[in-house]
C-alpha atoms as a PDB file:
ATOM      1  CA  UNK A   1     100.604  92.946 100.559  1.00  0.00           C
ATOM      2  CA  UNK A   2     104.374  91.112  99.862  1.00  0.00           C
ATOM      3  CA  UNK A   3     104.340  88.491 102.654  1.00  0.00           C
ATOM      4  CA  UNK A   4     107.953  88.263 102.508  1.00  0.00           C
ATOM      5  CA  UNK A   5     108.982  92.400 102.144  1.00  0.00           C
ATOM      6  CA  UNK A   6     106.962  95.072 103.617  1.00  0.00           C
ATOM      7  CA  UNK A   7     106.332  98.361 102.445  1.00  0.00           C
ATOM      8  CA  UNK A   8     105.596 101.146 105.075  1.00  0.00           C
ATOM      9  CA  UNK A   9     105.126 104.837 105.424  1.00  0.00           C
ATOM     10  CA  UNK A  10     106.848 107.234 107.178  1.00  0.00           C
ATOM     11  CA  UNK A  11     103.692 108.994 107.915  1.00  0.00           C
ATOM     12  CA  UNK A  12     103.923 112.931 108.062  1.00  0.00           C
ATOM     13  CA  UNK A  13     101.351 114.396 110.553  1.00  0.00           C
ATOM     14  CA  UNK A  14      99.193 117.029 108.699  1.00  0.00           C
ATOM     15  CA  UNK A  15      98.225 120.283 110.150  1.00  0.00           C
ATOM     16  CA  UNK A  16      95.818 123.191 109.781  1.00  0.00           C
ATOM     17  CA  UNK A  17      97.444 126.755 109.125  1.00  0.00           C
ATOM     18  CA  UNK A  18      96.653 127.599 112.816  1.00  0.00           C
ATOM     19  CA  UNK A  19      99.159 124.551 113.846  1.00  0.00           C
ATOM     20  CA  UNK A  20      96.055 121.998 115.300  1.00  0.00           C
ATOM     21  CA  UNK A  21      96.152 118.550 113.949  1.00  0.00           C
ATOM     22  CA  UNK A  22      94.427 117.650 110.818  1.00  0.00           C
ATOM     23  CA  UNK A  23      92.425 114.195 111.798  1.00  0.00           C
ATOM     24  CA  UNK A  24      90.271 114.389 108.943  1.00  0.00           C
ATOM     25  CA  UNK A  25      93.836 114.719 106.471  1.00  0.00           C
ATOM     26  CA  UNK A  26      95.366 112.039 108.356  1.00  0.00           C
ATOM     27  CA  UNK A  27      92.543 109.301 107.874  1.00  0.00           C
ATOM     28  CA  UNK A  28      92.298 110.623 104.319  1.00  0.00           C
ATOM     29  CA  UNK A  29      96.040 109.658 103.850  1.00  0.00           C
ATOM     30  CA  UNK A  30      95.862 106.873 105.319  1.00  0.00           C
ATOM     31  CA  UNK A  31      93.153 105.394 103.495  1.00  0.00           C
ATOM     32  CA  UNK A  32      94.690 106.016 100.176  1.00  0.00           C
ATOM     33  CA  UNK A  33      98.168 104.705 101.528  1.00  0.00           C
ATOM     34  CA  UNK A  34      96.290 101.711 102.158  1.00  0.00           C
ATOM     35  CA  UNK A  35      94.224 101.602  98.756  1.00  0.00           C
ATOM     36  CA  UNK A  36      97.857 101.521  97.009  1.00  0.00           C
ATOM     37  CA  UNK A  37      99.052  98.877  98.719  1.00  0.00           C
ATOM     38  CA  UNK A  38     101.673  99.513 101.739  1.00  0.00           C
ATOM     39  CA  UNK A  39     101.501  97.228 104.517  1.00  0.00           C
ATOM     40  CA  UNK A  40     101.036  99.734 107.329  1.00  0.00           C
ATOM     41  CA  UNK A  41     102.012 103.079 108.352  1.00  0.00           C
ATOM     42  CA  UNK A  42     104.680 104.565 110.844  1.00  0.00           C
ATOM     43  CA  UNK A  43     103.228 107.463 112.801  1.00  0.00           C
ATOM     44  CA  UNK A  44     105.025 109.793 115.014  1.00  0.00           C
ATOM     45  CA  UNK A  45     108.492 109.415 113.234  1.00  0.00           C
ATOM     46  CA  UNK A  46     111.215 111.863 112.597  1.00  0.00           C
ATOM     47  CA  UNK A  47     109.000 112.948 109.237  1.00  0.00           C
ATOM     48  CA  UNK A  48     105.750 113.002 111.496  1.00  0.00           C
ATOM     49  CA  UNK A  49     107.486 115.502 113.763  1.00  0.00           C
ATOM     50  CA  UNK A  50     106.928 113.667 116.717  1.00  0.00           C
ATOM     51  CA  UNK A  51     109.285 115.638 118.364  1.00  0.00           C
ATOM     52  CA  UNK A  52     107.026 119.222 117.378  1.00  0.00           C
ATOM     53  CA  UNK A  53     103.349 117.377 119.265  1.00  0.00           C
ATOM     54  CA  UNK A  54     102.841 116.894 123.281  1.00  0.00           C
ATOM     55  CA  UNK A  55     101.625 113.869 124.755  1.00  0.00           C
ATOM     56  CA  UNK A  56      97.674 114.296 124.461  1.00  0.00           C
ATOM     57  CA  UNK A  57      98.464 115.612 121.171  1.00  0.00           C
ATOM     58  CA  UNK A  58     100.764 112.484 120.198  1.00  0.00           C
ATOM     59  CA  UNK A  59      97.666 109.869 121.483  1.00  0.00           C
ATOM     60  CA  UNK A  60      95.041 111.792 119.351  1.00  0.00           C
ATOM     61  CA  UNK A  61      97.717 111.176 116.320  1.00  0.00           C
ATOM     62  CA  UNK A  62      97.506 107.451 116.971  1.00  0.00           C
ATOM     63  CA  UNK A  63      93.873 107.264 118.116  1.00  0.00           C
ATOM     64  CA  UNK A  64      93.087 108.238 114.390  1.00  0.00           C
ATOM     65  CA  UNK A  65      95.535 106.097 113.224  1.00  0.00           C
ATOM     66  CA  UNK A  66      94.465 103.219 114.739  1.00  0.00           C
ATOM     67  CA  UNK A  67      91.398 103.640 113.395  1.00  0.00           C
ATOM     68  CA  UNK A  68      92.339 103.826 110.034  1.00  0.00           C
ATOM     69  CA  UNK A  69      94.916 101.695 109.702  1.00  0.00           C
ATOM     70  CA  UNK A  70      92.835  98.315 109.273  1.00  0.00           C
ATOM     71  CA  UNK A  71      93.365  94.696 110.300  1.00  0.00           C
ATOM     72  CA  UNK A  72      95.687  92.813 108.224  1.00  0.00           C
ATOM     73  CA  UNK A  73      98.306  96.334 108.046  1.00  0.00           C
ATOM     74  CA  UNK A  74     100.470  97.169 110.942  1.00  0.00           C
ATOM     75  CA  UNK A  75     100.673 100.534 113.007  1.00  0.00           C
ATOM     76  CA  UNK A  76     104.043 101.687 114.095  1.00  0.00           C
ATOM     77  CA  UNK A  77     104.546 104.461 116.671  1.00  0.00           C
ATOM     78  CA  UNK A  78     107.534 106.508 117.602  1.00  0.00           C
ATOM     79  CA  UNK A  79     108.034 106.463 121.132  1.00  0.00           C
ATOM     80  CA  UNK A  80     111.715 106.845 121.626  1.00  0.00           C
ATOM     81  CA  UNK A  81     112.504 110.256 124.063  1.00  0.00           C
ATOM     82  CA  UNK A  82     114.969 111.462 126.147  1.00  0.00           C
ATOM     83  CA  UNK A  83     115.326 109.462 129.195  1.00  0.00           C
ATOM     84  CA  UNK A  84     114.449 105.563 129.377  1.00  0.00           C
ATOM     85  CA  UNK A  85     111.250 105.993 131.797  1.00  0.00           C
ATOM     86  CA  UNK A  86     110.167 108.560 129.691  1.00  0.00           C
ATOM     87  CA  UNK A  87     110.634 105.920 126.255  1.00  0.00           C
ATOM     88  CA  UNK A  88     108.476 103.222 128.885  1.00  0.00           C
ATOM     89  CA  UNK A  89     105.744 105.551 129.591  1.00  0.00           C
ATOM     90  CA  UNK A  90     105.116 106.661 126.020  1.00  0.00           C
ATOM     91  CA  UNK A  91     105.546 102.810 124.616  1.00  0.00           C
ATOM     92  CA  UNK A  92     103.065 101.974 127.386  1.00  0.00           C
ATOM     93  CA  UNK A  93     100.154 104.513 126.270  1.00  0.00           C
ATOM     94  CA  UNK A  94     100.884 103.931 122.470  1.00  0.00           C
ATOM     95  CA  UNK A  95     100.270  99.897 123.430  1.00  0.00           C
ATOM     96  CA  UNK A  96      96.949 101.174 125.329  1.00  0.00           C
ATOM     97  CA  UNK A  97      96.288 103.330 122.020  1.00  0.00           C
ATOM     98  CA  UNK A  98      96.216 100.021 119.674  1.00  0.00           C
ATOM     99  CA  UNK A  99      99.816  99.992 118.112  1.00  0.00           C
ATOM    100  CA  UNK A 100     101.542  96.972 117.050  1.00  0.00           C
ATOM    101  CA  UNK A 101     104.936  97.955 117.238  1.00  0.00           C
ATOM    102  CA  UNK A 102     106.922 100.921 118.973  1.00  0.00           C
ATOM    103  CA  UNK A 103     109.461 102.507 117.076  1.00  0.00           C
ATOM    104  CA  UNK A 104     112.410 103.893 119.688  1.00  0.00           C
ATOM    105  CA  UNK A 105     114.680 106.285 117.910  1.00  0.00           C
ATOM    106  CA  UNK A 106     117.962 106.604 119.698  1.00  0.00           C
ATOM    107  CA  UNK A 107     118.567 108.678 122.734  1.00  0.00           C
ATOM    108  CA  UNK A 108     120.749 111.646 121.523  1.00  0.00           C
ATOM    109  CA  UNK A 109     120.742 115.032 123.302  1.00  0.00           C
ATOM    110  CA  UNK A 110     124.106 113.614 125.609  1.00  0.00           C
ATOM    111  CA  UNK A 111     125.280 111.702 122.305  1.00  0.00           C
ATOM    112  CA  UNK A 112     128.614 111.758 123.458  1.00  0.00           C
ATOM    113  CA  UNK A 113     127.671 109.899 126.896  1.00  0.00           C
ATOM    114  CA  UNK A 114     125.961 107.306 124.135  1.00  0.00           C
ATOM    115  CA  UNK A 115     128.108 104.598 124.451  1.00  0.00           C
ATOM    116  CA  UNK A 116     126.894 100.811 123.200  1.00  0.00           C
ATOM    117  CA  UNK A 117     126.701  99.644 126.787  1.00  0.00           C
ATOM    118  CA  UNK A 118     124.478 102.774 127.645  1.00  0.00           C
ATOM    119  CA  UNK A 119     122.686 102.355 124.675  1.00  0.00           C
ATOM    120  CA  UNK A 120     122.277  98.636 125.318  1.00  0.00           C
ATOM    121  CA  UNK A 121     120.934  98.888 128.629  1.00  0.00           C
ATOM    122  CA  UNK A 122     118.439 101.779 127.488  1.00  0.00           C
ATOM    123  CA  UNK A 123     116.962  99.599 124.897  1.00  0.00           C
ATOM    124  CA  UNK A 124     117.007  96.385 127.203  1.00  0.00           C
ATOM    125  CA  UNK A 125     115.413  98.312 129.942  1.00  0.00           C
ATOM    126  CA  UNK A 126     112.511  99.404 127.752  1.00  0.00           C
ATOM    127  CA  UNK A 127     112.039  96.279 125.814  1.00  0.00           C
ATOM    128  CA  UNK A 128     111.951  94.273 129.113  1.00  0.00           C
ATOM    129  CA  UNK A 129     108.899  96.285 130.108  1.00  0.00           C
ATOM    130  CA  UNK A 130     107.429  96.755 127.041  1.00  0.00           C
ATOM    131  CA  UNK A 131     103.355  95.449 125.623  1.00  0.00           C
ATOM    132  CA  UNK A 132     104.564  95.568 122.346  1.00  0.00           C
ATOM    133  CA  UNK A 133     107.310  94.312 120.871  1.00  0.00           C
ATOM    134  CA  UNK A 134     110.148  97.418 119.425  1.00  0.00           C
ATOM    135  CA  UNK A 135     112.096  98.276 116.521  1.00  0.00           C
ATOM    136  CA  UNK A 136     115.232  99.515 117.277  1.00  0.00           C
ATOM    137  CA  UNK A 137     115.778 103.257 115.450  1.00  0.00           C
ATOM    138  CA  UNK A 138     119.331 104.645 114.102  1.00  0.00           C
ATOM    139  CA  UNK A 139     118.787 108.115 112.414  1.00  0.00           C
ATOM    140  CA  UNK A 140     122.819 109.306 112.071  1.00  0.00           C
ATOM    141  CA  UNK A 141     121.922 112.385 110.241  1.00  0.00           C
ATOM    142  CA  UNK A 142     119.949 113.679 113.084  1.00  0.00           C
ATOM    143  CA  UNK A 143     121.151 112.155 116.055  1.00  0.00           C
ATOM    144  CA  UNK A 144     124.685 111.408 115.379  1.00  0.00           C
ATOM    145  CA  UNK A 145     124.232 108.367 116.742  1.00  0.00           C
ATOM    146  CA  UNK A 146     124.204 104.612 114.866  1.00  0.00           C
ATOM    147  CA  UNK A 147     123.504 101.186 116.247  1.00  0.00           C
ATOM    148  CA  UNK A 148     126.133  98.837 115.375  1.00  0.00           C
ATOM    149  CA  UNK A 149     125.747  95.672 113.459  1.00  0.00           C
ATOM    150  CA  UNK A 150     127.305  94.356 116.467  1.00  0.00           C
ATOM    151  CA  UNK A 151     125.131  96.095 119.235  1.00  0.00           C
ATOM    152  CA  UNK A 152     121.696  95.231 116.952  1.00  0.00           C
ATOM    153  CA  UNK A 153     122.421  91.436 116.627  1.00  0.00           C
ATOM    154  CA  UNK A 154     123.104  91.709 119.909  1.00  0.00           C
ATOM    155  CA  UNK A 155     120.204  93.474 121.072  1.00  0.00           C
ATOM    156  CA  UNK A 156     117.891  91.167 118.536  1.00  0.00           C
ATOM    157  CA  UNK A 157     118.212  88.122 120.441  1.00  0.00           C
ATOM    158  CA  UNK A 158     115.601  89.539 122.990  1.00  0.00           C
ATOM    159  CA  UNK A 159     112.253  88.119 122.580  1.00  0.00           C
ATOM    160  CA  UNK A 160     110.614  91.856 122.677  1.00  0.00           C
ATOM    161  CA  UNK A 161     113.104  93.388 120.280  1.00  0.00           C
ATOM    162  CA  UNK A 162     111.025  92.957 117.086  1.00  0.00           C
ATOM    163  CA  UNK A 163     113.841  94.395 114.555  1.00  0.00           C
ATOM    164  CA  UNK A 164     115.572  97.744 113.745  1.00  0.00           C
ATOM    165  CA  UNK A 165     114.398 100.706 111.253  1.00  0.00           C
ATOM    166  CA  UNK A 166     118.405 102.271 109.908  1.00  0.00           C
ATOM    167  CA  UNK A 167     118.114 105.247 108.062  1.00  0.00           C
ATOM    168  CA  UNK A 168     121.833 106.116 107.145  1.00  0.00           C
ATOM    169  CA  UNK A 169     121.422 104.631 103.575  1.00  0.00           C
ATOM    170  CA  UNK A 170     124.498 103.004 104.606  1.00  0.00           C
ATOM    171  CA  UNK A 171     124.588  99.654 102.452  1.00  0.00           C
ATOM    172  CA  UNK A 172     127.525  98.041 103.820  1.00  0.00           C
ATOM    173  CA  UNK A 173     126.100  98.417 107.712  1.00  0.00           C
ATOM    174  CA  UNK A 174     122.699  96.584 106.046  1.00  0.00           C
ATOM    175  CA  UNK A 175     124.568  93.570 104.560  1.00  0.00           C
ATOM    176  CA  UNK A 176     126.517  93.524 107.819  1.00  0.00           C
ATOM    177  CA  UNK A 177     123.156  94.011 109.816  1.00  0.00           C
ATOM    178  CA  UNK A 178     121.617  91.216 108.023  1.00  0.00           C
ATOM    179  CA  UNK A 179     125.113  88.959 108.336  1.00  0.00           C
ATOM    180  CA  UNK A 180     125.324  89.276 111.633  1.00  0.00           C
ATOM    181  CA  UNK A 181     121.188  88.899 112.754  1.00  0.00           C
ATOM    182  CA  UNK A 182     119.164  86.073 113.351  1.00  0.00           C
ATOM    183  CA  UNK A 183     116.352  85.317 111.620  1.00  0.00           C
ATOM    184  CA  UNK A 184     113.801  86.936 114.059  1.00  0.00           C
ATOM    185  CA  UNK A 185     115.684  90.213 114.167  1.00  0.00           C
ATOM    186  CA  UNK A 186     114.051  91.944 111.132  1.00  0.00           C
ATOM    187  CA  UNK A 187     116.607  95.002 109.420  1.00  0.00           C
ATOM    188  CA  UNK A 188     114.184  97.756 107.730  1.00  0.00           C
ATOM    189  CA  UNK A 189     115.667 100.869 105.440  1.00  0.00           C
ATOM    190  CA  UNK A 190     114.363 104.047 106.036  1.00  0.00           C
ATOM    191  CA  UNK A 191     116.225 105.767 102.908  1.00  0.00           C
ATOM    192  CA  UNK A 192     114.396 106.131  99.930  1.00  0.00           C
ATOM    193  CA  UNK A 193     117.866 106.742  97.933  1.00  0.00           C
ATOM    194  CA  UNK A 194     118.836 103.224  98.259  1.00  0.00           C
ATOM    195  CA  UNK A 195     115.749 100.879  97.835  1.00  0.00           C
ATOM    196  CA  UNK A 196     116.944  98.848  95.718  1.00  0.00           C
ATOM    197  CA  UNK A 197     120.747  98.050  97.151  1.00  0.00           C
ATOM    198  CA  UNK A 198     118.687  97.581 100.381  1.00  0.00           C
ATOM    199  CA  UNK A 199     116.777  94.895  99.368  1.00  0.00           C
ATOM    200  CA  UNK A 200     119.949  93.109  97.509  1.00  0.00           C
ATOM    201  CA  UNK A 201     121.514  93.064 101.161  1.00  0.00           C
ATOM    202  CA  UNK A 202     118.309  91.208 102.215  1.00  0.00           C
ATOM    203  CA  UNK A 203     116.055  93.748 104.387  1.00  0.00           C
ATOM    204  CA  UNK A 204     113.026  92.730 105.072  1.00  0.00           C
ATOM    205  CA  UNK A 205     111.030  95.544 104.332  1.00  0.00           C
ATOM    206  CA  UNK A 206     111.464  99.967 103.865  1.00  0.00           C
ATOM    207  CA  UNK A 207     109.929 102.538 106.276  1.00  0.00           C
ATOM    208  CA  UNK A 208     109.791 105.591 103.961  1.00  0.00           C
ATOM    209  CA  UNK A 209     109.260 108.903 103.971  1.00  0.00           C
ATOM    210  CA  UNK A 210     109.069 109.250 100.371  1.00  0.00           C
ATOM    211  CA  UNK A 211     106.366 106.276 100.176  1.00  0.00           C
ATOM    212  CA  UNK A 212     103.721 109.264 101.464  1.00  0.00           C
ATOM    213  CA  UNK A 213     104.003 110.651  98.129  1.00  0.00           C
ATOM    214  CA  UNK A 214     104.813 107.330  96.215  1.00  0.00           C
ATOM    215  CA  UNK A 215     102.948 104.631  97.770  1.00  0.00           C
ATOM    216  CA  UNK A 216     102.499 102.535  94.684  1.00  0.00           C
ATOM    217  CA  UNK A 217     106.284 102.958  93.407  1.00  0.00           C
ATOM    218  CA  UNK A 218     107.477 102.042  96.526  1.00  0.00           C
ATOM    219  CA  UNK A 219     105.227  98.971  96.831  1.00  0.00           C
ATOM    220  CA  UNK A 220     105.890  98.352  92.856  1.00  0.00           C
ATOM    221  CA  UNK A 221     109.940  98.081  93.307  1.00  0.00           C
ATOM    222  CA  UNK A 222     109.413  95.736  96.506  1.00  0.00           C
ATOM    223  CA  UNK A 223     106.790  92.978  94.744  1.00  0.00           C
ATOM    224  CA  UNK A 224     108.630  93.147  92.066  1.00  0.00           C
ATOM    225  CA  UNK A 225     112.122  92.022  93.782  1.00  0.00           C
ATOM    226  CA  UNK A 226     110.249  89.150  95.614  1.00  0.00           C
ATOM    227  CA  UNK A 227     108.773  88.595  92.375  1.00  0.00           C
ATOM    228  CA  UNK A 228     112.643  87.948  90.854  1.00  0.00           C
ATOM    229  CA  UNK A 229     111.723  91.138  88.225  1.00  0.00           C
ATOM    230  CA  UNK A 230     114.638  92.676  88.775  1.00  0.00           C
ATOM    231  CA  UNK A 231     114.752  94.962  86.105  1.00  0.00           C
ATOM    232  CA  UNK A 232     111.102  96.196  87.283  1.00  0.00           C
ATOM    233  CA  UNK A 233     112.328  96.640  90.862  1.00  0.00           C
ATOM    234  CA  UNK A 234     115.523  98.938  89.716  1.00  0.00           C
ATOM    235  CA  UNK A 235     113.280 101.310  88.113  1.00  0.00           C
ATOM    236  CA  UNK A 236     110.926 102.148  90.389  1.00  0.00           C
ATOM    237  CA  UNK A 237     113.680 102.315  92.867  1.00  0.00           C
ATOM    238  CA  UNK A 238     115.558 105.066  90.489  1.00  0.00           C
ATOM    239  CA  UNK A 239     112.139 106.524  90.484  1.00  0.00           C
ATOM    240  CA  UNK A 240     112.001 106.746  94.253  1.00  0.00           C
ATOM    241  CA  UNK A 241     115.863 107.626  94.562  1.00  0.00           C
ATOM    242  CA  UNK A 242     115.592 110.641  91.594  1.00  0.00           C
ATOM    243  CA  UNK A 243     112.120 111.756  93.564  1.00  0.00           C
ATOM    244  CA  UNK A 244     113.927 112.279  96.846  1.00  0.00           C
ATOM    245  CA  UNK A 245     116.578 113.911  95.243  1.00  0.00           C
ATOM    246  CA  UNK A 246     114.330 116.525  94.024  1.00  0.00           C
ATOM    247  CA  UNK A 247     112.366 116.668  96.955  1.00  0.00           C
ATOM    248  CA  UNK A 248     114.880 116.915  99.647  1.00  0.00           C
ATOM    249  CA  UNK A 249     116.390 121.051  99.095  1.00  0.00           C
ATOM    250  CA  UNK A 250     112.283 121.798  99.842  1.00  0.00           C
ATOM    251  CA  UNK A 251     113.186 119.807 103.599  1.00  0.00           C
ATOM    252  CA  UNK A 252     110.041 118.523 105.338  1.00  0.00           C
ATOM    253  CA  UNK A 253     107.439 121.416 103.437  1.00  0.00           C
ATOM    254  CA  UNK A 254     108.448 119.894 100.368  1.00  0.00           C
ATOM    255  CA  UNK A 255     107.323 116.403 101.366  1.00  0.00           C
ATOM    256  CA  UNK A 256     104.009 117.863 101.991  1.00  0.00           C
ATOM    257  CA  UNK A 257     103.499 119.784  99.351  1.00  0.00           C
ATOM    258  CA  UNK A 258     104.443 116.397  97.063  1.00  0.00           C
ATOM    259  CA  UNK A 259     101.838 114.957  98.761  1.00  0.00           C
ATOM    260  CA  UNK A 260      99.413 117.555  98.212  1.00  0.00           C
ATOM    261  CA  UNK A 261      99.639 117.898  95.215  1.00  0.00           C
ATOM    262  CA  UNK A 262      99.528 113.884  94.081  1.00  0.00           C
ATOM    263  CA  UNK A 263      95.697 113.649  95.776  1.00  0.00           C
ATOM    264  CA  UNK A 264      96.782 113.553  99.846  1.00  0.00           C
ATOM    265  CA  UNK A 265      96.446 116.354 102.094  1.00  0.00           C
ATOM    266  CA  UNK A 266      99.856 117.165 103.725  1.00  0.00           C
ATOM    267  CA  UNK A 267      99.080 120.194 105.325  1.00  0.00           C
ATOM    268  CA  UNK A 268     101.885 122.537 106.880  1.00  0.00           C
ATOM    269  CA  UNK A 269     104.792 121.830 108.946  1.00  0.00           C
ATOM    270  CA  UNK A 270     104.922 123.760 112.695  1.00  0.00           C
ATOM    271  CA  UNK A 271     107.432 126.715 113.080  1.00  0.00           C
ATOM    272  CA  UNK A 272     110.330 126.608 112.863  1.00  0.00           C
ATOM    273  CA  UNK A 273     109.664 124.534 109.839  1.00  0.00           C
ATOM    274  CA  UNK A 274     109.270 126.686 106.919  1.00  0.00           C
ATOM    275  CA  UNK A 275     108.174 125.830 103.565  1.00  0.00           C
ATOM    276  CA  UNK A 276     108.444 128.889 100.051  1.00  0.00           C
ATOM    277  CA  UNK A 277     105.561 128.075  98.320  1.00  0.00           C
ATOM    278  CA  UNK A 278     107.185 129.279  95.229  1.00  0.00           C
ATOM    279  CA  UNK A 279     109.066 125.769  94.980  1.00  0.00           C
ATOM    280  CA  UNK A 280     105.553 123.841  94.380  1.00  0.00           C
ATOM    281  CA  UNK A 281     106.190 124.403  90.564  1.00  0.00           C
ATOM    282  CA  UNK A 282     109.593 122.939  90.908  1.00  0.00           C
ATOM    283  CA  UNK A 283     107.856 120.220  92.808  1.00  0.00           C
ATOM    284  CA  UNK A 284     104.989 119.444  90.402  1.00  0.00           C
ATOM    285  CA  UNK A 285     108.023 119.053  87.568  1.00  0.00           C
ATOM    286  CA  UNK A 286     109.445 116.513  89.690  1.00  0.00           C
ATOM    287  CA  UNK A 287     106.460 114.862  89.883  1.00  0.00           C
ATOM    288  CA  UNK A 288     105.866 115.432  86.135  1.00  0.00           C
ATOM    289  CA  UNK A 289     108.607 114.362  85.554  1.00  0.00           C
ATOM    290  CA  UNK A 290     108.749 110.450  87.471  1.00  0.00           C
ATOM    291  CA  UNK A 291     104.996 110.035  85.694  1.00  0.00           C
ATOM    292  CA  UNK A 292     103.610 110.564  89.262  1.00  0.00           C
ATOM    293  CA  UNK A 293     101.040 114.011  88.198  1.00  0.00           C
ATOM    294  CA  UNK A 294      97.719 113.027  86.831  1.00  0.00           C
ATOM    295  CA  UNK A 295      95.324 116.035  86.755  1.00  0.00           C
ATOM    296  CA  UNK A 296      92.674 113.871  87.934  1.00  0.00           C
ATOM    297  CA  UNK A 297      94.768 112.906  90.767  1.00  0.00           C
ATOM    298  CA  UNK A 298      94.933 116.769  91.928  1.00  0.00           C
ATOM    299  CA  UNK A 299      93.746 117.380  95.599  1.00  0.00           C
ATOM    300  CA  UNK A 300      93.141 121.498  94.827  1.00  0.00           C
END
């Protein structure tokens, strides 16, 4: 593990073509996530549809998590909903569960009424309550929402907030994220496009959807940046970047289906999520392609 950069996946939940939960898939991921190197896993995120599972369903997610995920690597959980209690109830039982750290994606569904003094409070209210310390979640593309450099150096100073996870692949936000911050108030990337411009602005780490697929690129461009081996880092960033790329027409199923097909098991997504399996050729070329498909690496 980098002690100064951290590598983490954005862990997709696998499940069976009758829609239950795949426990066996999920330790099997995580165990080779951890074999290659990352330094923990993010369950229940936007890519583990966190927002497709119910609560009992949600604890068995990090129950086998937390038993996979070994000392020494961190588990993240999503717990961000709708309404602020809600957020403090589910942060509560993912604490009781074993995570380290509760990821709180932005309230959204009244984005207008999301104004930095609501979303201040929100985020005060829950950290203030909180086991665990939080990472503060901006995912624009869904929510329409962003923290603010402003609002996140702001929100950093309190002793619970733990960092924040940004996912807009907006570079000039990170520099200003990291300007503005104190040193406690970690600033993660969650966009596999712009690894490498992300760690020039001085994040201290990537959540990553496309390190479920990638584990050892991902890990690969970040050791080699703290290493000073730049020109290592910037490929296997343009790997990771070009691999999205590909991968992101095929939505969600794609992912899966990546990860399938390098050695995990990334089962289906649930309805309305729909994957054509006619694009896992165009998938396997991708991974051809980036030197990622070894035969011997082949789940089925």
């Amino acid at each position: 593990m980098s002690s100064d950069r951290m590598v983490l996946v954005a862990a997709p939940t696998p499940f069976l073509a009758s829609g239950a939960f795949d426990p066996d898939a999920f330790r099997h991921n995580i165990d080779k996530w951890i074999e290659m190197g990352v330094d923990g896993i993010l369950a229940l995120g936007t890519t583990g549809e966190a927002i497709h599972l119910d609560d009992a369903e949600s604890d068995a997610v990090i129950a086998v998590a937390r038993a996979a995920v070994p000392s020494g690597r961190r588990l993240l959980v999503g717990t961000g909903r709708s309404t602020t209690a809600a957020t403090i109830n589910a942060t509560a039982r993912a604490s009781d569960l074993g995570a380290d750290l509760a990821v709180v994606l932005t309230p959204h569904y009244y984005k207008n009424q999301m104004t930095p003094d609501t979303l201040g409070r929100h985020y005060r209210e829950v950290a203030d309550v909180s086991p665990i310390p939080i990472i503060l979640y901006a995912m624009p593309a869904l929510t329409g929402l962003q923290i603010s450099a402003e609002l996140g150096a702001e929100l950093g100073r309190h002793p619970r907030i733990f960092g924040i996870k940004d996912s807009s692949g907006d570079i000039a936000m990170l520099f200003e994220r990291v300007e503005r911050s104190n040193e406690s108030f970690r600033i993660f990337s969650g966009n596999g496009r712009s690894v490498l411009p992300a760690l020039a602005a001085g994040v201290r780490g990537c959540i990553l959807a496309i390190a479920a697929v990638a584990p050892d690129v991902a890990v690969a461009a970040h050791r080699a940046f703290s290493a000073g081996d730049v020109d290592t880092a910037r490929r296997a960033a343009s790997l990771l970047m070009k691999l999205s790329d590909k991968l992101s027409p095929h939505g969600l199923g794609g992912l899966k289906a990546a990860m399938t097909v390098r050695g995990f098991r990334g089962g289906v997504c649930r309805a309305p999520l729909a994957f054509d399996p006619s694009a896992v050729r165009q998938i396997e070329s991708a991974l051809v392609d980036a030197g990622l498909l070894l035969s011997a690496s082949r789940n089925q």
